[in-house]
C-alpha atoms as a PDB file:
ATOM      1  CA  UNK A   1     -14.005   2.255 -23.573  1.00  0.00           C
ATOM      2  CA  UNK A   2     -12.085   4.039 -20.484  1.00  0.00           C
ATOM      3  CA  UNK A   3     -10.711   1.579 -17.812  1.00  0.00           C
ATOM      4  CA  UNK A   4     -13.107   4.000 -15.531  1.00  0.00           C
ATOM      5  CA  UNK A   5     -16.025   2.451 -16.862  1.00  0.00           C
ATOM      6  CA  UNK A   6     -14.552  -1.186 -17.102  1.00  0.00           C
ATOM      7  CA  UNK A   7     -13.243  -1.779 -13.663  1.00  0.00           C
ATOM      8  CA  UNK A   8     -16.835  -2.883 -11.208  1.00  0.00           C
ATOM      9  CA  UNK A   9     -16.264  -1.213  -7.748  1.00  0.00           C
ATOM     10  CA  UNK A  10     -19.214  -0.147  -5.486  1.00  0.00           C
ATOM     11  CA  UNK A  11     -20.041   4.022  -5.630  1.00  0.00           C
ATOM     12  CA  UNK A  12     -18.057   4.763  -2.370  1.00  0.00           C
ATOM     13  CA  UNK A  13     -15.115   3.362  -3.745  1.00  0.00           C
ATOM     14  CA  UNK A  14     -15.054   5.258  -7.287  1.00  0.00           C
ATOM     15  CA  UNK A  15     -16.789   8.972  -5.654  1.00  0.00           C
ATOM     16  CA  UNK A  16     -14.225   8.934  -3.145  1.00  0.00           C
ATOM     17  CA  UNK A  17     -11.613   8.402  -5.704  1.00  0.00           C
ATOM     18  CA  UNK A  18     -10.226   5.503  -5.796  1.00  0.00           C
ATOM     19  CA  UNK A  19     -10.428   4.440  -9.063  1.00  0.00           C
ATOM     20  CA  UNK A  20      -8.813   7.489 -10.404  1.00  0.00           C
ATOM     21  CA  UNK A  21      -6.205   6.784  -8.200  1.00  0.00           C
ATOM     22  CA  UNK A  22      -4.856   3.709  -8.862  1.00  0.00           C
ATOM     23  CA  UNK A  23      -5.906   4.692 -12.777  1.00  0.00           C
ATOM     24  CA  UNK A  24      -2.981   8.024 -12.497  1.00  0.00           C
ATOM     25  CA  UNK A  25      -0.502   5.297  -9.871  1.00  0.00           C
ATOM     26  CA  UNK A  26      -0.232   2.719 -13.122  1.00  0.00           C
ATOM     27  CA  UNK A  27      -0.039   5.553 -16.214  1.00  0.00           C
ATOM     28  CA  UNK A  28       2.835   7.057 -13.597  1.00  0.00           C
ATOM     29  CA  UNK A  29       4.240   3.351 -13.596  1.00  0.00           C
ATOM     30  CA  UNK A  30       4.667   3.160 -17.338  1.00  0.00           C
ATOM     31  CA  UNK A  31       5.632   6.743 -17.656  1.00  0.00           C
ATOM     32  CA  UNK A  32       8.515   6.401 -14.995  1.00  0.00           C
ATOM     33  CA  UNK A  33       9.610   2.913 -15.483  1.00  0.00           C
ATOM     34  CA  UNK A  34      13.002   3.261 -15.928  1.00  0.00           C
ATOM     35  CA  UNK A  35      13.086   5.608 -12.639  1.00  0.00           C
ATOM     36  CA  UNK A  36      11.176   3.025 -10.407  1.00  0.00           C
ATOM     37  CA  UNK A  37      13.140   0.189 -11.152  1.00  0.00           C
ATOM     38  CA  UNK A  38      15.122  -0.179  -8.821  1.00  0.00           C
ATOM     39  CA  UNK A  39      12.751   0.685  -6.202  1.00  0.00           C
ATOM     40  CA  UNK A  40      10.224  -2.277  -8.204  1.00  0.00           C
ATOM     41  CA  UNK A  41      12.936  -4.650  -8.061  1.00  0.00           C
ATOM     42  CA  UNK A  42      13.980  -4.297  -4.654  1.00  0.00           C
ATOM     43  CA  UNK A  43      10.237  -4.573  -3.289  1.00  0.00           C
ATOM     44  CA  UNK A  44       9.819  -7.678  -5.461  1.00  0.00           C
ATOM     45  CA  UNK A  45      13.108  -9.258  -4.466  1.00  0.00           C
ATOM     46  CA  UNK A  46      12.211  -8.449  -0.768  1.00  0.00           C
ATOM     47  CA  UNK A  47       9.095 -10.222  -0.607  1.00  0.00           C
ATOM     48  CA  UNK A  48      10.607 -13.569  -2.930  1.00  0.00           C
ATOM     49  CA  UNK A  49      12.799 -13.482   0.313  1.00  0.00           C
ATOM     50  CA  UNK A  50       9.951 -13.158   2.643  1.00  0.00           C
ATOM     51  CA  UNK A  51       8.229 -15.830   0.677  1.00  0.00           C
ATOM     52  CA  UNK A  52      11.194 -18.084   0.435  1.00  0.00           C
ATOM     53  CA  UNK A  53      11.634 -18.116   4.532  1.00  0.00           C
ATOM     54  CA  UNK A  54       8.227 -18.684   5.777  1.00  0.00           C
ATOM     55  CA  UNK A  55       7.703 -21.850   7.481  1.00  0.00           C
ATOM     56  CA  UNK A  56       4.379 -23.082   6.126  1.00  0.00           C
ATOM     57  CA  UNK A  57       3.338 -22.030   2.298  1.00  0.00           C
ATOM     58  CA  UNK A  58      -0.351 -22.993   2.263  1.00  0.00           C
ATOM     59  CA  UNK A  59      -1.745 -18.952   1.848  1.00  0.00           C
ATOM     60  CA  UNK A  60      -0.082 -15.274   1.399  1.00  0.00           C
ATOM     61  CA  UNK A  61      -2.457 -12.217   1.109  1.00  0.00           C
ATOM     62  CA  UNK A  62      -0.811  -9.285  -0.364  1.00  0.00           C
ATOM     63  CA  UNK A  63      -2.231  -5.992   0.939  1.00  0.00           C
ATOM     64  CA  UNK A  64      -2.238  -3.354  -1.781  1.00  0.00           C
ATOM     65  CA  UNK A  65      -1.497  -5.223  -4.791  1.00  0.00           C
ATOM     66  CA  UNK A  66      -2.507  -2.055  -6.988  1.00  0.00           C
ATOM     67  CA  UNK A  67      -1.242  -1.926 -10.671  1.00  0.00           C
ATOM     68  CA  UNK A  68       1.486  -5.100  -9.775  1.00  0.00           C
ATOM     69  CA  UNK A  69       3.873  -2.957 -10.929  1.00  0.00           C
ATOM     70  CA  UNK A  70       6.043  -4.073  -7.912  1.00  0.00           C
ATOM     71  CA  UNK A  71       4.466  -7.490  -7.082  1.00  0.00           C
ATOM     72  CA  UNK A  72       6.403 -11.059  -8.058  1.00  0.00           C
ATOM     73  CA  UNK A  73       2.962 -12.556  -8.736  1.00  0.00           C
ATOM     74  CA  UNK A  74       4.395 -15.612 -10.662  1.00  0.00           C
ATOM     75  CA  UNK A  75       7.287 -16.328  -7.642  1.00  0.00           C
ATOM     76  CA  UNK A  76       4.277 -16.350  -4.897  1.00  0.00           C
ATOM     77  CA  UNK A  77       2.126 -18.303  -7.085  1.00  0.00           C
ATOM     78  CA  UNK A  78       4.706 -20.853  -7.340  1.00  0.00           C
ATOM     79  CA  UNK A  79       5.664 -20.763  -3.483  1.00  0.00           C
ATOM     80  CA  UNK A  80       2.192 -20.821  -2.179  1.00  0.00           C
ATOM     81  CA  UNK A  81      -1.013 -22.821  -2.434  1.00  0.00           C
ATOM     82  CA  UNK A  82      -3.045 -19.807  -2.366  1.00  0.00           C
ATOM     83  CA  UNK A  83      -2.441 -16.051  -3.410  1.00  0.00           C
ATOM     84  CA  UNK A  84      -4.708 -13.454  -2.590  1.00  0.00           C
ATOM     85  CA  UNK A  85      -4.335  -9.616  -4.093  1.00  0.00           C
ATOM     86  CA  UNK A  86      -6.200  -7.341  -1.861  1.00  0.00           C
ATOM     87  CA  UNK A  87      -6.942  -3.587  -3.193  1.00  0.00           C
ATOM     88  CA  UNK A  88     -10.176  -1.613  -3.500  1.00  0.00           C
ATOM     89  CA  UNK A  89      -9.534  -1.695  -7.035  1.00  0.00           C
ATOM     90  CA  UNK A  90      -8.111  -3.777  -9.388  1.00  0.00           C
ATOM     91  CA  UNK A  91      -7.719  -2.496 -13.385  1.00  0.00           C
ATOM     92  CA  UNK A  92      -8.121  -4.238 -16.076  1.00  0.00           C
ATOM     93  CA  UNK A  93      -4.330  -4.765 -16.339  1.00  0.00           C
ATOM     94  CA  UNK A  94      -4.244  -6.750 -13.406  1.00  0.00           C
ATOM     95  CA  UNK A  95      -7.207  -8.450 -14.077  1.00  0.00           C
ATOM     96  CA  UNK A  96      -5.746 -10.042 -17.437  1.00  0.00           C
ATOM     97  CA  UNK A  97      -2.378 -10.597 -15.552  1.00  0.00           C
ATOM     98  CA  UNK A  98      -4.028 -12.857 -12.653  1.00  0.00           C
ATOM     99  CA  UNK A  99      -5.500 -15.052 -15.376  1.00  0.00           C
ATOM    100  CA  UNK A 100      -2.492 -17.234 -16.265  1.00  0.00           C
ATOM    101  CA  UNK A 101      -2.311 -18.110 -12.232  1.00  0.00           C
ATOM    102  CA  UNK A 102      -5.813 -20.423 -11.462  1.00  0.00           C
ATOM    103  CA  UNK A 103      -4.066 -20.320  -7.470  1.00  0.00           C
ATOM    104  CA  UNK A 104      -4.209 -16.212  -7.527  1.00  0.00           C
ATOM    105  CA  UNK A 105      -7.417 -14.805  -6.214  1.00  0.00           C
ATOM    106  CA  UNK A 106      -8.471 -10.891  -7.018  1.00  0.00           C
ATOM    107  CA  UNK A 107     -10.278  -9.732  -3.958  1.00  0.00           C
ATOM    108  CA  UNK A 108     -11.646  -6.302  -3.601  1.00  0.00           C
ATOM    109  CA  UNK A 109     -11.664  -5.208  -0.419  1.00  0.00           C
ATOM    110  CA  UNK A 110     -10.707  -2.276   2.399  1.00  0.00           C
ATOM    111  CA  UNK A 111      -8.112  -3.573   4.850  1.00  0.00           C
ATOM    112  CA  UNK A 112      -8.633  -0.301   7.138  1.00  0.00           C
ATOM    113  CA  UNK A 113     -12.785  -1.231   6.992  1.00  0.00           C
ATOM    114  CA  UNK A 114     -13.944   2.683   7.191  1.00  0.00           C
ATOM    115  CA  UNK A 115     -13.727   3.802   3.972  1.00  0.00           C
ATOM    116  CA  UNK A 116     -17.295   3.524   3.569  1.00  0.00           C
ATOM    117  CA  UNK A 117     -18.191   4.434   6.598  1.00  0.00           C
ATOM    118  CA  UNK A 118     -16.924   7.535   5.458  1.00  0.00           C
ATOM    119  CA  UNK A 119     -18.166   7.690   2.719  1.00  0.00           C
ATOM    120  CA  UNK A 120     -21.988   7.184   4.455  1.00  0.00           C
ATOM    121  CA  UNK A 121     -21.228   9.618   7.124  1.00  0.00           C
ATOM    122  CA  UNK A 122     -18.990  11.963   5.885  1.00  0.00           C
ATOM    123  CA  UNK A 123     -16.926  11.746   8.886  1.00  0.00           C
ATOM    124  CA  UNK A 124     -13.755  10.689  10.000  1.00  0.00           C
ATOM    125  CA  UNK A 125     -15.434   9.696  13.612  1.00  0.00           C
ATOM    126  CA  UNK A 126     -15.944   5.820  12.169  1.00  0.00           C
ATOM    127  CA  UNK A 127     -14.116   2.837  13.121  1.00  0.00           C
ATOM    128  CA  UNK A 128     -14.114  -0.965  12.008  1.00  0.00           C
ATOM    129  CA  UNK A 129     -17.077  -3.340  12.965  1.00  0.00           C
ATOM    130  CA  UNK A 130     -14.843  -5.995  12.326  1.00  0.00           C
ATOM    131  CA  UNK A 131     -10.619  -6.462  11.639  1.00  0.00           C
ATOM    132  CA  UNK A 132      -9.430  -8.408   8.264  1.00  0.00           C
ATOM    133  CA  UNK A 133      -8.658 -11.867   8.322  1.00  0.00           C
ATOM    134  CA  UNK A 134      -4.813 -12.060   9.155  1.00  0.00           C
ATOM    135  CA  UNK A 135      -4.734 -15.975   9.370  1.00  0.00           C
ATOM    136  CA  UNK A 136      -2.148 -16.600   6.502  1.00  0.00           C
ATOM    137  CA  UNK A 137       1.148 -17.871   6.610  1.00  0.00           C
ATOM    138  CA  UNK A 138       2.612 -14.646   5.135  1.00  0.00           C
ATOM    139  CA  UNK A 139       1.039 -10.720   5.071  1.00  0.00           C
ATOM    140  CA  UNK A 140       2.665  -8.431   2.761  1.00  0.00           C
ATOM    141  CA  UNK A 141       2.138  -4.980   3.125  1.00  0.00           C
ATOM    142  CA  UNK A 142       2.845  -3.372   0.099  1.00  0.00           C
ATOM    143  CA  UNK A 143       3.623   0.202  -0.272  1.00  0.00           C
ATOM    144  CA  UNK A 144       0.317   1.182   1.138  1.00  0.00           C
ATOM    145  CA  UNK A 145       0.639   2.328   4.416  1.00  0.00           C
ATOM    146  CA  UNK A 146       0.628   5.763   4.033  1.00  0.00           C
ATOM    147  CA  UNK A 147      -1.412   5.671   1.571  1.00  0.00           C
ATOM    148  CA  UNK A 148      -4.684   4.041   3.814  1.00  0.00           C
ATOM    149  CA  UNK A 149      -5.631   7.609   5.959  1.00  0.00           C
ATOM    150  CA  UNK A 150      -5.394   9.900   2.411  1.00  0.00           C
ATOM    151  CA  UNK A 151      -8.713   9.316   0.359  1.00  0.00           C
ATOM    152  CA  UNK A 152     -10.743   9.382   3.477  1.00  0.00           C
ATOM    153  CA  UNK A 153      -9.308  12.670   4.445  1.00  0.00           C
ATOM    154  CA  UNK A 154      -9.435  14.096   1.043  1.00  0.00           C
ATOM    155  CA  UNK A 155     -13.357  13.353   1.254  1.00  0.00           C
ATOM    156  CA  UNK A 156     -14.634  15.384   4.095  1.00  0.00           C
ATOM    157  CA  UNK A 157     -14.331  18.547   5.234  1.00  0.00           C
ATOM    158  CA  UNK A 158     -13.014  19.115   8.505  1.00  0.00           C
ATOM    159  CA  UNK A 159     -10.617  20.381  10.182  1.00  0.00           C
ATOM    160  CA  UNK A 160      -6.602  19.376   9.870  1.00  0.00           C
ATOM    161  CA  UNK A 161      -6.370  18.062  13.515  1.00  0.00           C
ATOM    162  CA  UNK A 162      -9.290  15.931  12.909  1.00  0.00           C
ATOM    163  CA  UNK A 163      -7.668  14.408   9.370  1.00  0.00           C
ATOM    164  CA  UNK A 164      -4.456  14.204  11.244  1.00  0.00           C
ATOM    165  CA  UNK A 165      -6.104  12.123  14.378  1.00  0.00           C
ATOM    166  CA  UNK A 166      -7.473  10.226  11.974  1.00  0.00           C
ATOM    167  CA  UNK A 167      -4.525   9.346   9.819  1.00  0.00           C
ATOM    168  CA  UNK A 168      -2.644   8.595  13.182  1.00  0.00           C
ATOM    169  CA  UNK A 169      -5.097   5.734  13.971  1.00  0.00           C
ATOM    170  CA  UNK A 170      -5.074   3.883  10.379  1.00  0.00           C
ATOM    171  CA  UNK A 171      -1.663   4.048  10.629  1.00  0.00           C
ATOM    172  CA  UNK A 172      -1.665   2.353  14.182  1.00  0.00           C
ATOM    173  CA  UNK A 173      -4.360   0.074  13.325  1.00  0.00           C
ATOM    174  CA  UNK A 174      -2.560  -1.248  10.210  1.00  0.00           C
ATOM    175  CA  UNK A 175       0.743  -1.778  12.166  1.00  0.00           C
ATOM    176  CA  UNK A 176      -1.184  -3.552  15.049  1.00  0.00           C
ATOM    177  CA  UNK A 177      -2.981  -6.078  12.786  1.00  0.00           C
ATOM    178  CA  UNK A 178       0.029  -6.659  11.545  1.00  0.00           C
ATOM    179  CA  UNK A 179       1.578  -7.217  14.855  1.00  0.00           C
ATOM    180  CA  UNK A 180      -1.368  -9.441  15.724  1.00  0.00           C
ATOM    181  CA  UNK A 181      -0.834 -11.678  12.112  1.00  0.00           C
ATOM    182  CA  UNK A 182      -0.187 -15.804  12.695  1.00  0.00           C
ATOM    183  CA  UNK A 183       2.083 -15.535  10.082  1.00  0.00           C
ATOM    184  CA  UNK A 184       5.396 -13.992   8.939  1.00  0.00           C
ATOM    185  CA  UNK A 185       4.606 -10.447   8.060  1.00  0.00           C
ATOM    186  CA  UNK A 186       6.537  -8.562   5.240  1.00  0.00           C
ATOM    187  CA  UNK A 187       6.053  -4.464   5.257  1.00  0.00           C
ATOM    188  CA  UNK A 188       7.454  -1.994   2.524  1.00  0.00           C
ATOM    189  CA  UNK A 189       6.315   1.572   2.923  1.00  0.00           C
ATOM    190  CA  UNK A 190       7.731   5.154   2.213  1.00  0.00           C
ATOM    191  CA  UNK A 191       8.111   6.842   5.380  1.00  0.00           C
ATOM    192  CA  UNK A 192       9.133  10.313   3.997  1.00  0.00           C
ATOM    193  CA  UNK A 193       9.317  12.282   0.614  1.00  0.00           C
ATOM    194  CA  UNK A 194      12.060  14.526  -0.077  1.00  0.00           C
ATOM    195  CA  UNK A 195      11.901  17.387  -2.735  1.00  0.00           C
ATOM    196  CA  UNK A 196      15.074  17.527  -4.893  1.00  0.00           C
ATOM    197  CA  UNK A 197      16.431  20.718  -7.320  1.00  0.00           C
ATOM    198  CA  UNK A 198      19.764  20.802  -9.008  1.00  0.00           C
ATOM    199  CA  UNK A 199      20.990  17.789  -7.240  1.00  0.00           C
ATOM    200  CA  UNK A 200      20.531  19.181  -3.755  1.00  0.00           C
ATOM    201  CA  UNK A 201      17.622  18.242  -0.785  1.00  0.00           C
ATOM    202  CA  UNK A 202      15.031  21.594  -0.668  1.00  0.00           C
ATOM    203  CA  UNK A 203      13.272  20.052   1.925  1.00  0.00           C
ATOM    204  CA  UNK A 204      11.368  16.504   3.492  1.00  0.00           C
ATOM    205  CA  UNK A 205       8.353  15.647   5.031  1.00  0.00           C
ATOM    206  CA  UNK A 206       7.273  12.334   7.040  1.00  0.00           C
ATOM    207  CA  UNK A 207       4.446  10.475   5.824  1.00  0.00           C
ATOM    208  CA  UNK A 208       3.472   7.879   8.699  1.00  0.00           C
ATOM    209  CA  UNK A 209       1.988  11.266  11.127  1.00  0.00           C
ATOM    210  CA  UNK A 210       4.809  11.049  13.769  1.00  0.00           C
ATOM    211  CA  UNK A 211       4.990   6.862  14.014  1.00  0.00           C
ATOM    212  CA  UNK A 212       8.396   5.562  14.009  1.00  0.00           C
ATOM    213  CA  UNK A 213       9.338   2.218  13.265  1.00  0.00           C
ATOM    214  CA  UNK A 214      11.497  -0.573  14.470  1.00  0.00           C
ATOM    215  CA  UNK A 215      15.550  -0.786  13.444  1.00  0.00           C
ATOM    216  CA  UNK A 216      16.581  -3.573  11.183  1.00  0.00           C
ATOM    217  CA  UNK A 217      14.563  -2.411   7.860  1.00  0.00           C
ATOM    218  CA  UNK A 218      16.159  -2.611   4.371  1.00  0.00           C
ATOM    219  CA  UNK A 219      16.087   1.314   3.113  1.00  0.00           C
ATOM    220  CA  UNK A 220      16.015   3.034  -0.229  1.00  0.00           C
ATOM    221  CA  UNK A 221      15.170   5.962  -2.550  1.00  0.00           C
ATOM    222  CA  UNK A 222      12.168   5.806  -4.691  1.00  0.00           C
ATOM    223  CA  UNK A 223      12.554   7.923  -7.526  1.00  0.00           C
ATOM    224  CA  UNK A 224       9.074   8.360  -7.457  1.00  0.00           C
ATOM    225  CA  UNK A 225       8.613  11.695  -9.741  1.00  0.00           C
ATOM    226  CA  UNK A 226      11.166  13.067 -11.623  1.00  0.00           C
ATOM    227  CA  UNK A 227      10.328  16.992 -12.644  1.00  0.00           C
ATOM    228  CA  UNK A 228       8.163  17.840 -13.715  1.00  0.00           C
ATOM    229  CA  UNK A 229       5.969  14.195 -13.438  1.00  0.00           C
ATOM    230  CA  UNK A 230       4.548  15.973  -9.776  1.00  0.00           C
ATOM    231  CA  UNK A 231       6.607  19.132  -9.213  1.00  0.00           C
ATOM    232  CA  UNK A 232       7.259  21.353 -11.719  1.00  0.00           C
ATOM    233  CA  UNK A 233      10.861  22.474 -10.835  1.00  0.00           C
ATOM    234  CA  UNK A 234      11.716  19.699  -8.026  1.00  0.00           C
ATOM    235  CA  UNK A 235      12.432  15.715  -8.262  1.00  0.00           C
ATOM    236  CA  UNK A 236      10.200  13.839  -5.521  1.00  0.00           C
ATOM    237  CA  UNK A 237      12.233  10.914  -4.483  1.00  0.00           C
ATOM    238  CA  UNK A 238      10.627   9.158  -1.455  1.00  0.00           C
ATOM    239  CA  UNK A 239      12.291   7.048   1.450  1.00  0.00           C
ATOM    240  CA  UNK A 240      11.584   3.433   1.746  1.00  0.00           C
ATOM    241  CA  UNK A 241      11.737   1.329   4.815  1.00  0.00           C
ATOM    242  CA  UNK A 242      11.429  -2.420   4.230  1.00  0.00           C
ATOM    243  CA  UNK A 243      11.220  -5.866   6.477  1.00  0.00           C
ATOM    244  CA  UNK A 244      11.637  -9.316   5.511  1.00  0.00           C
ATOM    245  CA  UNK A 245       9.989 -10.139   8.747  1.00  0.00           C
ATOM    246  CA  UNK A 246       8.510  -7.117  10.545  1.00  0.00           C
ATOM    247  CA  UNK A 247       9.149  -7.780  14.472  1.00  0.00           C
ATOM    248  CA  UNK A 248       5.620  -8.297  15.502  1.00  0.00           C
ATOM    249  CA  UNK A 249       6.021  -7.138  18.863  1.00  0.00           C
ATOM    250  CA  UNK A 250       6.302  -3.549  17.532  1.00  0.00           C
ATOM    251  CA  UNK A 251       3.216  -2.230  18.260  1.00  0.00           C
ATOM    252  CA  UNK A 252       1.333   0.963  19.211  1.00  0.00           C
ATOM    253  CA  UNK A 253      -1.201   1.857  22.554  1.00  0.00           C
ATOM    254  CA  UNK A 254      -4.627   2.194  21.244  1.00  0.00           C
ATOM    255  CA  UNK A 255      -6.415   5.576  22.252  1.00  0.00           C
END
């Protein structure tokens, strides 16, 4: 039977995509292993270190746990009381991983809280009726930040300054509640993908909608697909910005 049908998930999340998405992110994961591994082990090793430093180890939520291609679930189950994988879906892969950890909790959720709002209203004029719990010792953020405006804006139809405003606040909201987190916080995200022929840089484009982040991030190249995996004559590498400890007094105005 198809993971489609296997993996439970309310109707906004699988119309609006989801599903399929993190279904194509873990077949790319197998099919490109050997090109994201360094980019897989650096994340892991990143948040072991973020892990290893906190001051209290009772609960870490991770916040796009996806496939767990690039998660050390066995390192923060032994560090913590409590893990928590956050995603709007989880496969069956991850599923059976999580089993051998009784302290790791699945937990299918939106951390943005509009996504089916939009879904309901087919607009991108929603906002949150209430902010996710950030009272753990550690938040990671997990390659997912500019990923959290794109299936929304991929749903309705308007126009490109409305998906862009839109895209612009997720991206400030997700920063903020991390800013406003008890805990450590530990954020990996690409900030800009680069298209690559014959060894030489066609041409780049930022991902986080004009929002710049702090100095003092860990950086890297994703090799996230080689030709012709998403391009059929270019390499799409993607740059990584990464914090042990994300200075939470970088934070954005609100509109």
């Amino acid at each position: 039977m198809p993971e489609f049908w296997r993996t439970r998930v309310p109707q906004y999340v699988r119309l609006m995509g989801y599903v399929g998405g993190q279904r194509r992110l873990a077949a790319r994961g197998k099919r490109c292993r050997m090109q994201w591994r360094a980019h897989v082990l650096r994340s892991r090793g990143l948040m072991v270190e973020a892990a290893n430093h906190c001051s209290s180890h009772d609960r870490v939520l991770v916040v796009g746990s996806g496939p767990l291609h690039d998660i050390p679930v066995a390192q923060l189950s032994a560090r913590f009381r409590e893990v928590v994988l956050l995603d709007l879906v989880h496969l069956r892969g991850a599923r059976s991983e999580v089993q051998r950890y009784p302290n790791v909790r699945l937990v299918q959720g939106d951390v943005t809280g509009v996504a089916e709002q939009v879904f309901v209203r087919r607009s991108l004029s929603v906002w949150p009726s209430e902010t996710w719990d950030s009272n753990y010792d550690l938040i990671i953020s997990a390659n997912v930040l500019s990923q959290l405006p794109l299936a929304p804006c991929q749903f309705v139809h308007v126009s490109d300054t409305e998906k862009t405003t839109f895209a612009q606040r997720i991206v400030r909201d997700h920063i903020n509640w991390l800013s406003k987190a008890r805990g450590q916080v530990c954020l990996i995200t690409d900030v800009e993908r680069q298209y690559w022929k014959c060894g030489l840089l066609q041409c780049a484009h930022p991902l986080l909608w004009g929002f710049a982040l702090p100095s003092g991030a860990c950086e890297w190249m994703w090799d996230l697909g080689p030709k012709p995996e998403m391009d059929p004559d270019c390499d799409i590498r993607h740059k990584v910005l990464a914090y042990e400890s994300f200075p939470k007094t970088h934070c954005f105005a609100s509109e």
